[in-house]
Protein backbone atom coordinates (compact mmCIF):
# COMPACT_ATOMS: atom_id res chain seq x y z
CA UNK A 1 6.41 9.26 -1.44
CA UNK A 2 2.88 10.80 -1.87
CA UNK A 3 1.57 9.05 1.29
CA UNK A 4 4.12 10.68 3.96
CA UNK A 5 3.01 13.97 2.70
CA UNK A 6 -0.39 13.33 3.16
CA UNK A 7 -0.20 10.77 6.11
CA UNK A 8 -1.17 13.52 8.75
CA UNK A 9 -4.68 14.30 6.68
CA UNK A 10 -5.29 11.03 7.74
CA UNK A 11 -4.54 11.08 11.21
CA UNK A 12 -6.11 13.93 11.37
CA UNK A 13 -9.21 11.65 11.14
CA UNK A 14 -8.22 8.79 13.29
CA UNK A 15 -7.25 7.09 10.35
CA UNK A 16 -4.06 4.46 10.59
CA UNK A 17 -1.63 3.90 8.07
CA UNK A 18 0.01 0.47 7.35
CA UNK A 19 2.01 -0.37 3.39
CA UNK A 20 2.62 -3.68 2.26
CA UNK A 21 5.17 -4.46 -0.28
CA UNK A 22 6.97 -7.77 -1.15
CA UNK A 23 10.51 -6.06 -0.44
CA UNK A 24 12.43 -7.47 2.42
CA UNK A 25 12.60 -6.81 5.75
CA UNK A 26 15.93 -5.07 5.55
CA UNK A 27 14.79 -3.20 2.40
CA UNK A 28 11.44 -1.67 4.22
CA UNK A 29 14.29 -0.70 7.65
CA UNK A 30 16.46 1.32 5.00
CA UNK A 31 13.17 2.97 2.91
CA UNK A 32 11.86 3.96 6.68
CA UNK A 33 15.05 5.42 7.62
CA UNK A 34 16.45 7.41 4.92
CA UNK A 35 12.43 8.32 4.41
CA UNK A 36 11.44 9.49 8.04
CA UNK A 37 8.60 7.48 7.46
CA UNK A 38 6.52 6.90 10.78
CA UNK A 39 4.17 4.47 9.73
CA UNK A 40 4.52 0.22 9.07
CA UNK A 41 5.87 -0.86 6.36
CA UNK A 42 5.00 -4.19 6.14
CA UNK A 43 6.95 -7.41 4.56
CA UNK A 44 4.69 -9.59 2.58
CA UNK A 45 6.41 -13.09 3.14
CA UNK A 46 5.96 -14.38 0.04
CA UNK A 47 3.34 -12.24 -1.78
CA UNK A 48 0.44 -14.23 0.27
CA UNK A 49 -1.53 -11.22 0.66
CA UNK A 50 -1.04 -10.08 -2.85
CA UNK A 51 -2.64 -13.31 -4.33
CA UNK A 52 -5.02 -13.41 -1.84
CA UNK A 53 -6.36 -10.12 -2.86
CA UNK A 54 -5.74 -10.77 -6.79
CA UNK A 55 -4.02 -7.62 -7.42
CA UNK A 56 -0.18 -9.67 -8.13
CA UNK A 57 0.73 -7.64 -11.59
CA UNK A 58 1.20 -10.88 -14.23
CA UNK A 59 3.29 -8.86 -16.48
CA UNK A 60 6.48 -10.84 -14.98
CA UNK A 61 7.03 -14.35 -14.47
CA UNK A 62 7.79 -15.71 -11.53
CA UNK A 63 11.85 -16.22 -11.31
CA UNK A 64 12.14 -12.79 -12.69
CA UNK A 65 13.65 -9.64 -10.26
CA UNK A 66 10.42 -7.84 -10.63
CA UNK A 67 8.16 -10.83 -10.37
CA UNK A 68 5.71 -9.87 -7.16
CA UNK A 69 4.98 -6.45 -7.71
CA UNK A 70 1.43 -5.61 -7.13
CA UNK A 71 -0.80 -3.83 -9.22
CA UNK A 72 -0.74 -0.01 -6.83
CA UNK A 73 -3.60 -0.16 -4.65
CA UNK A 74 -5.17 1.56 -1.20
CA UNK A 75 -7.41 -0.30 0.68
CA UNK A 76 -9.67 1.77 3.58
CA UNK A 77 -10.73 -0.97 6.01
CA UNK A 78 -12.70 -0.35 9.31
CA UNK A 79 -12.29 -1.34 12.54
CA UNK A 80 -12.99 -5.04 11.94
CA UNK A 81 -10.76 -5.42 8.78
CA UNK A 82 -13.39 -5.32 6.15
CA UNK A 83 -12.33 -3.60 3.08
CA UNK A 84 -14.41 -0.43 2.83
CA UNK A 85 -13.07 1.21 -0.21
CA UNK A 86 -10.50 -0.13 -2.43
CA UNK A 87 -8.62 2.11 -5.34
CA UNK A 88 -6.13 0.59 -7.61
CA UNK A 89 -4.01 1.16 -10.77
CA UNK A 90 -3.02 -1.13 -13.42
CA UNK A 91 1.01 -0.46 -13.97
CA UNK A 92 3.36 0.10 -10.96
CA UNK A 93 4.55 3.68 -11.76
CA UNK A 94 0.21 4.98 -11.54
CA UNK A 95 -1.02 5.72 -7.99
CA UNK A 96 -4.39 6.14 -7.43
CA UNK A 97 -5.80 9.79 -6.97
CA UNK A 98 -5.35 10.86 -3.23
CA UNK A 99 -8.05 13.77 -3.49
CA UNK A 100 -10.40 10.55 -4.15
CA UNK A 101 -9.03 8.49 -1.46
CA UNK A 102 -8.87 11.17 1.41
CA UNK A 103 -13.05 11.92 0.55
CA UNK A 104 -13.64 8.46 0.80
CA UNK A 105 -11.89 8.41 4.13
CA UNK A 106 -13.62 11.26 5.53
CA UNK A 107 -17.03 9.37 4.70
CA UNK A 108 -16.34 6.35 6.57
């Protein structure tokens, strides 16, 4: 996972990382320990926050396995939760460009 190799260029800023994914709970404990992964992963209880923030991917209908899965995105939010900078892809296997990401960070 790109974002563990890069998570302490963002610390190095004072910069938190949190994920969101619809997997479960027990999912996100096995990805965090086989991964060494030392920030949140966090459950999104029924993809509220990926509606919310219109980025659900409609390519699958819901009752299908892969229904849920979010178009990839990064959101940089400040200290009050507003949404700074936002970078997103269209299919699930794209990432956005971390080079892009980490400059935005460092102009915050």
């Amino acid at each position: 996972m790109q974002l563990i190799e890069i998570s302490g260029q963002f610390r190095g800023m004072g910069i938190n990382i949190a994920t969101m994914t619809y997997d479960s709970v027990d999912t996100l404990k096995i990805i965090e320990e086989n991964q060494g992964i030392e920030f949140p992963l966090l459950h999104d209880e029924g993809i509220t926050y990926v509606n919310a923030l219109g980025i659900l991917n409609e390519d699958y209908d819901p009752g299908s396995r892969a229904y849920g899965v979010p178009h990839p995105g990064i959101f940089l939010l400040d200290l009050n939760g507003v949404i700074q900078a936002k970078f997103a892809e269209e299919g699930f296997r794209a990432r956005p460009n971390f080079d892009g990401i980490l400059e935005a960070a460092a102009n915050l």
